[in-house]
PDB file of N, CA and C in Angstrom:
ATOM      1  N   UNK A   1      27.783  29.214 -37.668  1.00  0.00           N
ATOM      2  CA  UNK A   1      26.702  28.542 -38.366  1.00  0.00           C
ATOM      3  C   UNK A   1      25.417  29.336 -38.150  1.00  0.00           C
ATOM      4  N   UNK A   2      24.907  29.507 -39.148  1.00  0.00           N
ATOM      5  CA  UNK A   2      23.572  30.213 -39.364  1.00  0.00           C
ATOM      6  C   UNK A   2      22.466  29.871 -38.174  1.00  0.00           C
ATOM      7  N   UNK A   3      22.224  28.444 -38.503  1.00  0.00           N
ATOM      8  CA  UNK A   3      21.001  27.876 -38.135  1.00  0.00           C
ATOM      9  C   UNK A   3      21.423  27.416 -36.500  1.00  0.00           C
ATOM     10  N   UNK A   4      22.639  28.004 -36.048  1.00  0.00           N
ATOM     11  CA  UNK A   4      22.183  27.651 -34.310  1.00  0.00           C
ATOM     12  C   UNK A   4      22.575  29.105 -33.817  1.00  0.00           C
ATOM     13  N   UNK A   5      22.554  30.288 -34.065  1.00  0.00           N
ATOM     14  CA  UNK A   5      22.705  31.690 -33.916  1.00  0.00           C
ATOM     15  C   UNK A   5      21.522  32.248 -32.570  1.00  0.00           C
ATOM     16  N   UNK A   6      20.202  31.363 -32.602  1.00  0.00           N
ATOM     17  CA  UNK A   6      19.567  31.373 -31.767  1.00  0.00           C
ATOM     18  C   UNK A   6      19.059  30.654 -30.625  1.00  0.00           C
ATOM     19  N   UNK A   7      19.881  29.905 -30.627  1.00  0.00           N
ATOM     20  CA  UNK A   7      19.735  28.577 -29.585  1.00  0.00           C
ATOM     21  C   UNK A   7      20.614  29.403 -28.436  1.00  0.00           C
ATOM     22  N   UNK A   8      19.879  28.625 -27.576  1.00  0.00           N
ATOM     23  CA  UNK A   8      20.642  29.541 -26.207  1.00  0.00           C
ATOM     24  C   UNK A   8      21.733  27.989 -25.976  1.00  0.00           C
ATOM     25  N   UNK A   9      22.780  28.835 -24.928  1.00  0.00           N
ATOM     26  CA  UNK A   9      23.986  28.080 -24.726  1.00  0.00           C
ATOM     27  C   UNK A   9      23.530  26.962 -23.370  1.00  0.00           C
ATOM     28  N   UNK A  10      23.624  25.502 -23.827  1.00  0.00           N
ATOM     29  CA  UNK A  10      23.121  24.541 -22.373  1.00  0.00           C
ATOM     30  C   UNK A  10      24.816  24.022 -21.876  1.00  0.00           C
ATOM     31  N   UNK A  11      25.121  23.878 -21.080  1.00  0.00           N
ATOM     32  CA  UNK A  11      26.192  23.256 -20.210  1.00  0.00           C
ATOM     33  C   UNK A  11      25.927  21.862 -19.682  1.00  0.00           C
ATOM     34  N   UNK A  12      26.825  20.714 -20.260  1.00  0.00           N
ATOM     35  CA  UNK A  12      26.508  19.574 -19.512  1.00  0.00           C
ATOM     36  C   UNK A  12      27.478  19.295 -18.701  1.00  0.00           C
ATOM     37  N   UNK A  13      27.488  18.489 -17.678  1.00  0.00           N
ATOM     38  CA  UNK A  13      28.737  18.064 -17.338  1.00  0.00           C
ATOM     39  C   UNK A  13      29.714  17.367 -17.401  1.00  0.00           C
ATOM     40  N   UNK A  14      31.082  17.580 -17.011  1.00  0.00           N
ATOM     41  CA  UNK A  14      31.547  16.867 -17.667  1.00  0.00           C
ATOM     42  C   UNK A  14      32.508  15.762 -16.824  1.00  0.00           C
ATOM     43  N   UNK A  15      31.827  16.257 -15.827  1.00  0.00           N
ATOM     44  CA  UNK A  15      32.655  15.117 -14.827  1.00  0.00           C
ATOM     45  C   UNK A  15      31.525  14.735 -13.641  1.00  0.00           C
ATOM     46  N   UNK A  16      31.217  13.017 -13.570  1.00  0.00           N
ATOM     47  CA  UNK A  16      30.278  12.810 -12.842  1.00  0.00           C
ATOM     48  C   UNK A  16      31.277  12.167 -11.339  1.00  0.00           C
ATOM     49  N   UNK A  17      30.732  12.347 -10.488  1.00  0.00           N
ATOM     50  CA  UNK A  17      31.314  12.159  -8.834  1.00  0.00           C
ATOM     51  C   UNK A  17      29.872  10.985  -8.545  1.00  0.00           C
ATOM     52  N   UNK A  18      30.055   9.533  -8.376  1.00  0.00           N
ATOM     53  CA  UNK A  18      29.514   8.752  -7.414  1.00  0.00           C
ATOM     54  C   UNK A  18      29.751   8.250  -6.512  1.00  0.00           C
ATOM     55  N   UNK A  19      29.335   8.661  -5.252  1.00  0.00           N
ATOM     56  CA  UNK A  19      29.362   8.209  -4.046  1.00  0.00           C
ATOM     57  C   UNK A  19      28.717   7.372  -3.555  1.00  0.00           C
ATOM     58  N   UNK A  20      29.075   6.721  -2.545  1.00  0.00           N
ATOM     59  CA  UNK A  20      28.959   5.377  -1.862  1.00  0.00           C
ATOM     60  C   UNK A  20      29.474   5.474  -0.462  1.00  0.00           C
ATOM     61  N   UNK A  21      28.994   4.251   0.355  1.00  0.00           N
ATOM     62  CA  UNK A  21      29.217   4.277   1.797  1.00  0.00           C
ATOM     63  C   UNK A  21      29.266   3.033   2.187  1.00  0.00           C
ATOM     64  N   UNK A  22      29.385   2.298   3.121  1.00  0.00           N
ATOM     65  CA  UNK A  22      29.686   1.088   3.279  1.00  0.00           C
ATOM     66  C   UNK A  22      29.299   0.937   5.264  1.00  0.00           C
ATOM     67  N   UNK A  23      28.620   0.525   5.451  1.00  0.00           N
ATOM     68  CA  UNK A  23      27.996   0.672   7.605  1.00  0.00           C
ATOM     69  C   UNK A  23      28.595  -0.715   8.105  1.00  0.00           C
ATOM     70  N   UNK A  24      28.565  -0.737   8.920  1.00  0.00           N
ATOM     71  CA  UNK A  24      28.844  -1.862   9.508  1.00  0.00           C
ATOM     72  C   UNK A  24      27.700  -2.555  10.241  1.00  0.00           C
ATOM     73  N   UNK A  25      28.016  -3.911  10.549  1.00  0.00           N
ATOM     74  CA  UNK A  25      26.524  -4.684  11.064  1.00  0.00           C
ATOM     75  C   UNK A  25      26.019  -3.986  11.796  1.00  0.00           C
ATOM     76  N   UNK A  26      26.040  -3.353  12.815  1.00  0.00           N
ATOM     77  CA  UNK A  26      25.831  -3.047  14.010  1.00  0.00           C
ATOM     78  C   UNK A  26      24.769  -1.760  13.814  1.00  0.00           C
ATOM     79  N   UNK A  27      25.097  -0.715  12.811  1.00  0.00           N
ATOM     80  CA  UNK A  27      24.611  -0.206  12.585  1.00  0.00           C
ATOM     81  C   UNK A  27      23.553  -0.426  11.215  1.00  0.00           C
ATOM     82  N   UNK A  28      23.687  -1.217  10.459  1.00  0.00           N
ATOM     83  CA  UNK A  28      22.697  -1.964   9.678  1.00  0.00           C
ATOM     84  C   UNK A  28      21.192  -2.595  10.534  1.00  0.00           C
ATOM     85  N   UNK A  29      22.014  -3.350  11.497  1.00  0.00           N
ATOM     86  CA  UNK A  29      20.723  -3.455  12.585  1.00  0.00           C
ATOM     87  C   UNK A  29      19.756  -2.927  12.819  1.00  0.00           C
ATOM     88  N   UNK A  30      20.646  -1.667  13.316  1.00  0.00           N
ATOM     89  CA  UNK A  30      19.909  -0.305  13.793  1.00  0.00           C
ATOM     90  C   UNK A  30      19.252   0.170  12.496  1.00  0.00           C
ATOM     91  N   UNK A  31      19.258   0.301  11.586  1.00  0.00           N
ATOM     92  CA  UNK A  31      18.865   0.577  10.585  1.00  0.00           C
ATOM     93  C   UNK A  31      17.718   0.155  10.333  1.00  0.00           C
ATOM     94  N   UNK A  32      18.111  -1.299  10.182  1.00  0.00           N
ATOM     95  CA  UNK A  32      16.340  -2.204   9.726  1.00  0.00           C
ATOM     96  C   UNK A  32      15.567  -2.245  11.060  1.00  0.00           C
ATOM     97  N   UNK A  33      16.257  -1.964  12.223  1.00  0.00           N
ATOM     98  CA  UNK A  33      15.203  -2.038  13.306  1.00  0.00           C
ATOM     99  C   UNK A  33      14.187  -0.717  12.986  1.00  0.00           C
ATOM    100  N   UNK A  34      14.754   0.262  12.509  1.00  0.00           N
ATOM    101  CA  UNK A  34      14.413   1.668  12.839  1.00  0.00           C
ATOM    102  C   UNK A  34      13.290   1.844  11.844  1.00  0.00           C
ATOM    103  N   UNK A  35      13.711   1.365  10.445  1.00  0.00           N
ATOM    104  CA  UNK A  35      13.180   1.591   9.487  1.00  0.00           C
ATOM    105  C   UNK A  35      12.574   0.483   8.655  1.00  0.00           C
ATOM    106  N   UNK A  36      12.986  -0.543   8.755  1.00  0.00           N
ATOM    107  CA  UNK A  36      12.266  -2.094   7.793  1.00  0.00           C
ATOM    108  C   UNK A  36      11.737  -2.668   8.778  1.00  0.00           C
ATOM    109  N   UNK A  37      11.415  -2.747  10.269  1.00  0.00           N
ATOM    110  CA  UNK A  37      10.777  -4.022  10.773  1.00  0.00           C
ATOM    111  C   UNK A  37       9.277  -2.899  10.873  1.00  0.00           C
ATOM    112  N   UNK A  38       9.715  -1.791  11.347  1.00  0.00           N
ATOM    113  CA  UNK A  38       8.110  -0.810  10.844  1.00  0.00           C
ATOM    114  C   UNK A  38       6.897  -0.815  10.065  1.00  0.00           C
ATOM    115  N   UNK A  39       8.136  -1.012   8.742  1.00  0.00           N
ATOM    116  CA  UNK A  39       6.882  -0.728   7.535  1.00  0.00           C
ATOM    117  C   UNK A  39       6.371  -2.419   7.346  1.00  0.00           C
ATOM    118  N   UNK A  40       7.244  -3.716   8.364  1.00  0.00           N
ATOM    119  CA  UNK A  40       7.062  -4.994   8.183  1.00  0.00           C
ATOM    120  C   UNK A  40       5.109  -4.827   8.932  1.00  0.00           C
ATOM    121  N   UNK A  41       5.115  -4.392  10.092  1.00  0.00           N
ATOM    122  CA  UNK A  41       4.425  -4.323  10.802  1.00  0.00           C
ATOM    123  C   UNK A  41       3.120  -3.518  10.168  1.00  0.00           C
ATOM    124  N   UNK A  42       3.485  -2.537   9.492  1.00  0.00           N
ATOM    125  CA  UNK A  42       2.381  -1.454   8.834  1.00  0.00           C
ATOM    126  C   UNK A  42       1.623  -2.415   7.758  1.00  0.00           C
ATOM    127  N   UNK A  43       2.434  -3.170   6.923  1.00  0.00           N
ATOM    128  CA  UNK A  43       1.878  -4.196   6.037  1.00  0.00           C
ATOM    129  C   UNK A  43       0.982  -5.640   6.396  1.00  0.00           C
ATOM    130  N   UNK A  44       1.500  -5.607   7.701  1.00  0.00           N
ATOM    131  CA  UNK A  44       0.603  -7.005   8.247  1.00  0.00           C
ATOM    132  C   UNK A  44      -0.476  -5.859   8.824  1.00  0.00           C
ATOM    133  N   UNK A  45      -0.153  -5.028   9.250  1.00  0.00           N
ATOM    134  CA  UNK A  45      -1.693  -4.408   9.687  1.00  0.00           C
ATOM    135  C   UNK A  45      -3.058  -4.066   9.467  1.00  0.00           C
ATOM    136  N   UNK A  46      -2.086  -3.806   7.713  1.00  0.00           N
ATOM    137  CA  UNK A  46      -3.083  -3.168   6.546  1.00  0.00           C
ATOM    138  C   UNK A  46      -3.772  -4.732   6.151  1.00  0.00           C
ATOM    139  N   UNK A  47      -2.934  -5.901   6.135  1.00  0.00           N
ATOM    140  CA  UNK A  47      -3.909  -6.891   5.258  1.00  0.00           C
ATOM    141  C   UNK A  47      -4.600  -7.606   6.756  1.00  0.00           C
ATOM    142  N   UNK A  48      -3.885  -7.203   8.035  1.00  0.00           N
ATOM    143  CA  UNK A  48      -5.133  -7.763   8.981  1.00  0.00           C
ATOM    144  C   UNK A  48      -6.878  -6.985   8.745  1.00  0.00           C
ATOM    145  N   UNK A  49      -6.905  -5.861   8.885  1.00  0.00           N
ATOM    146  CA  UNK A  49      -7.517  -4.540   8.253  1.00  0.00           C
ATOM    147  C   UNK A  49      -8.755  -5.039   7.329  1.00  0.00           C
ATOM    148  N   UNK A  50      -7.645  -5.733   6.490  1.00  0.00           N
ATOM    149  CA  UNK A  50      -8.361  -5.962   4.862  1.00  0.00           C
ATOM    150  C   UNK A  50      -9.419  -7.080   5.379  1.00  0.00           C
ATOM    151  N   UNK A  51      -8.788  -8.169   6.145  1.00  0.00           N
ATOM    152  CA  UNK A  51      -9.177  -9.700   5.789  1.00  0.00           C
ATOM    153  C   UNK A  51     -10.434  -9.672   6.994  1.00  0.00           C
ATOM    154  N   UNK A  52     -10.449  -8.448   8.091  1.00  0.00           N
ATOM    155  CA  UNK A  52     -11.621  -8.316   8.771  1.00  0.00           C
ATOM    156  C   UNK A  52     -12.564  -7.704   8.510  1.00  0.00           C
ATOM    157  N   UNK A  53     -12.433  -6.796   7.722  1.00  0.00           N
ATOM    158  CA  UNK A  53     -13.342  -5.936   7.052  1.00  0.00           C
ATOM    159  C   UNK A  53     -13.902  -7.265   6.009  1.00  0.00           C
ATOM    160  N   UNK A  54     -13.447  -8.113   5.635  1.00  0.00           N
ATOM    161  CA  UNK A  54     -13.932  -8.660   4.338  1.00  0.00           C
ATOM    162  C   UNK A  54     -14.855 -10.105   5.500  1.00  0.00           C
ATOM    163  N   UNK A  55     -14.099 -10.186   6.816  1.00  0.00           N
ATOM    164  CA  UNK A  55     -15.262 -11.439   7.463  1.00  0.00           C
ATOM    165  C   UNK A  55     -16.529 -10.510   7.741  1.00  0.00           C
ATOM    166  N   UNK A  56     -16.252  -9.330   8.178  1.00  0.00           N
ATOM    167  CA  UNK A  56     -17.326  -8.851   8.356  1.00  0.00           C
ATOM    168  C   UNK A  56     -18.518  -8.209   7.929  1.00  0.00           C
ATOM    169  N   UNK A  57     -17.914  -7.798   6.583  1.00  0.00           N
ATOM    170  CA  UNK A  57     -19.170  -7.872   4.932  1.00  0.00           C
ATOM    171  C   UNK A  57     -20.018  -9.027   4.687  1.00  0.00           C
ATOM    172  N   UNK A  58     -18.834 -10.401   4.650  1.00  0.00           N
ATOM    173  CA  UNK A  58     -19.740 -11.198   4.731  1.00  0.00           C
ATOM    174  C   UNK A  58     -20.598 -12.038   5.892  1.00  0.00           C
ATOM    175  N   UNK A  59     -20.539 -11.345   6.916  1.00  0.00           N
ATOM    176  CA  UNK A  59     -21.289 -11.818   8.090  1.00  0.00           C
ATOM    177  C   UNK A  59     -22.709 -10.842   7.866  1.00  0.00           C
ATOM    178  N   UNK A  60     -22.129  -9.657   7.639  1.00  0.00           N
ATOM    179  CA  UNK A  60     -23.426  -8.739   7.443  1.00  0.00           C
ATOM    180  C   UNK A  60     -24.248  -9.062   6.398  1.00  0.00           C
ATOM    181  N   UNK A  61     -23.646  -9.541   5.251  1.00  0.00           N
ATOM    182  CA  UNK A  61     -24.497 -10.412   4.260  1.00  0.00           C
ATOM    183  C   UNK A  61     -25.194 -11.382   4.304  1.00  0.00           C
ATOM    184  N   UNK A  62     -24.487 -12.058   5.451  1.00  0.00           N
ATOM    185  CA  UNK A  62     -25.187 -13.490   5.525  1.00  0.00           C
ATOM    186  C   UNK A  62     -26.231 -13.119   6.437  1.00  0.00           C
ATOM    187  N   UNK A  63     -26.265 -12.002   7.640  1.00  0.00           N
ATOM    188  CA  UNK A  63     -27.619 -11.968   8.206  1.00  0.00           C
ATOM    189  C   UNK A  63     -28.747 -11.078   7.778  1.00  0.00           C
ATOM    190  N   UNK A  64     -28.254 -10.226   6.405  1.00  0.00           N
ATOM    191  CA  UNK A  64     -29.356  -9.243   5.789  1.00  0.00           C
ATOM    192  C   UNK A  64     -29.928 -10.878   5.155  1.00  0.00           C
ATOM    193  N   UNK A  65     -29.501 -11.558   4.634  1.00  0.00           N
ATOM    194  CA  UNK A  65     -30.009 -12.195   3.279  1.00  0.00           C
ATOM    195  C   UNK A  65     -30.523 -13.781   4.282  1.00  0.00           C
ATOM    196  N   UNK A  66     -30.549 -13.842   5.794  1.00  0.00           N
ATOM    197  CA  UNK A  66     -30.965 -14.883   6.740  1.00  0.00           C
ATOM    198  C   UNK A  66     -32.395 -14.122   7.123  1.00  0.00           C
ATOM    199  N   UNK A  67     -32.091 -12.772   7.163  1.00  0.00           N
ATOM    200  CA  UNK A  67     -33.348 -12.112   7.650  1.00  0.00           C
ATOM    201  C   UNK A  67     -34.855 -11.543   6.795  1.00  0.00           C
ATOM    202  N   UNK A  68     -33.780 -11.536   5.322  1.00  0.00           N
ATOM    203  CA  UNK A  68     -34.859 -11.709   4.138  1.00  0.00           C
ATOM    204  C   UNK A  68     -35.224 -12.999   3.961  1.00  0.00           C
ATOM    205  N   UNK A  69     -34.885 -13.730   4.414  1.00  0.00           N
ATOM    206  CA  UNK A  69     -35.326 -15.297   4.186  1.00  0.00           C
ATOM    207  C   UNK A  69     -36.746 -15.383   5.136  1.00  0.00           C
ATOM    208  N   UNK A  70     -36.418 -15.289   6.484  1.00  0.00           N
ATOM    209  CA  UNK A  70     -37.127 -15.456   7.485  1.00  0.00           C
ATOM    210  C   UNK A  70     -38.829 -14.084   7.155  1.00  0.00           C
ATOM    211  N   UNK A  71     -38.244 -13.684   6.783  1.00  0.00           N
ATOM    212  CA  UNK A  71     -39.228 -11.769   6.113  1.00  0.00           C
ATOM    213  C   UNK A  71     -39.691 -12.747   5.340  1.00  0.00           C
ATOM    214  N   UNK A  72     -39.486 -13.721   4.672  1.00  0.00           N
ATOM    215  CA  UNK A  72     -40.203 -13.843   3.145  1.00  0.00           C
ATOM    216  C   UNK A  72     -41.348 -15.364   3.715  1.00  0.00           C
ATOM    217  N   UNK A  73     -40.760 -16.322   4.640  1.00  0.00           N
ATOM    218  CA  UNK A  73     -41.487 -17.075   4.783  1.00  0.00           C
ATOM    219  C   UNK A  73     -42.933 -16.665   5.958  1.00  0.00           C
ATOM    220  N   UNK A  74     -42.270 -15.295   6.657  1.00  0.00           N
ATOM    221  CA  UNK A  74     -43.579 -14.851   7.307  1.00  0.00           C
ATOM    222  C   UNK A  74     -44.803 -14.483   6.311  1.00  0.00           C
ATOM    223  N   UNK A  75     -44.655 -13.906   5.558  1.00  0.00           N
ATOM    224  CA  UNK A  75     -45.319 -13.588   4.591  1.00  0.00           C
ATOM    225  C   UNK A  75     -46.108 -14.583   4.078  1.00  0.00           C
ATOM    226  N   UNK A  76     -45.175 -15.704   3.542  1.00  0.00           N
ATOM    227  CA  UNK A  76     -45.991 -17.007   2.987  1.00  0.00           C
ATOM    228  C   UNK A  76     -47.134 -17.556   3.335  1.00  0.00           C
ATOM    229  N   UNK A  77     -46.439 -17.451   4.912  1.00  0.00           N
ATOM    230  CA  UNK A  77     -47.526 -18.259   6.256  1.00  0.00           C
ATOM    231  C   UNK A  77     -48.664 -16.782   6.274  1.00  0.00           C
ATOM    232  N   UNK A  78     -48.800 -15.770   6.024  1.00  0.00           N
ATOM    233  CA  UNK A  78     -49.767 -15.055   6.403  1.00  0.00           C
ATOM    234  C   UNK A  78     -50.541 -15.333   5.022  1.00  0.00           C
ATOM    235  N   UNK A  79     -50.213 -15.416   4.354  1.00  0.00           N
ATOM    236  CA  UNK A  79     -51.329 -15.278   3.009  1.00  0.00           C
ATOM    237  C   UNK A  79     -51.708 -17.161   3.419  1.00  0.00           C
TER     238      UNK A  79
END
């Protein structure tokens, strides 16, 4: 055929191999000990992290905006 004279030659395959494995409890254990109770721990860390950083924005807010309060009524009383 004319029109595929320049196509280069692709190879697919033609036989696929899936593998699988099957552990036993014991080593499943070991498994999630090693690797899932970790990243359990990394995730409570990150939203402990989050939820103190966020008391402590708003603590810093509440005493910039206690101390502009107190700034604003000195003022009052001086005029």
């Amino acid at each position: 055929m004319k029109g595929f004279k320049d196509l280069q030659t692709v190879i697919f395959p033609v036989f696929w191999a899936d593998e699988g494995a099957v552990i036993d409890d014991e080593n499943a254990d070991m498994y999630k000990g090693m690797v899932t109770t970790p990243l359990l721990v990394v995730d409570i860390f990150i939203y402990f992290i989050g939820i103190a950083c966020s008391i402590l924005g708003i603590i810093v807010a509440l005493i910039f905006k206690v101390k502009l309060l107190l700034e604003r009524r000195r003022a009052e009383k001086e005029d």
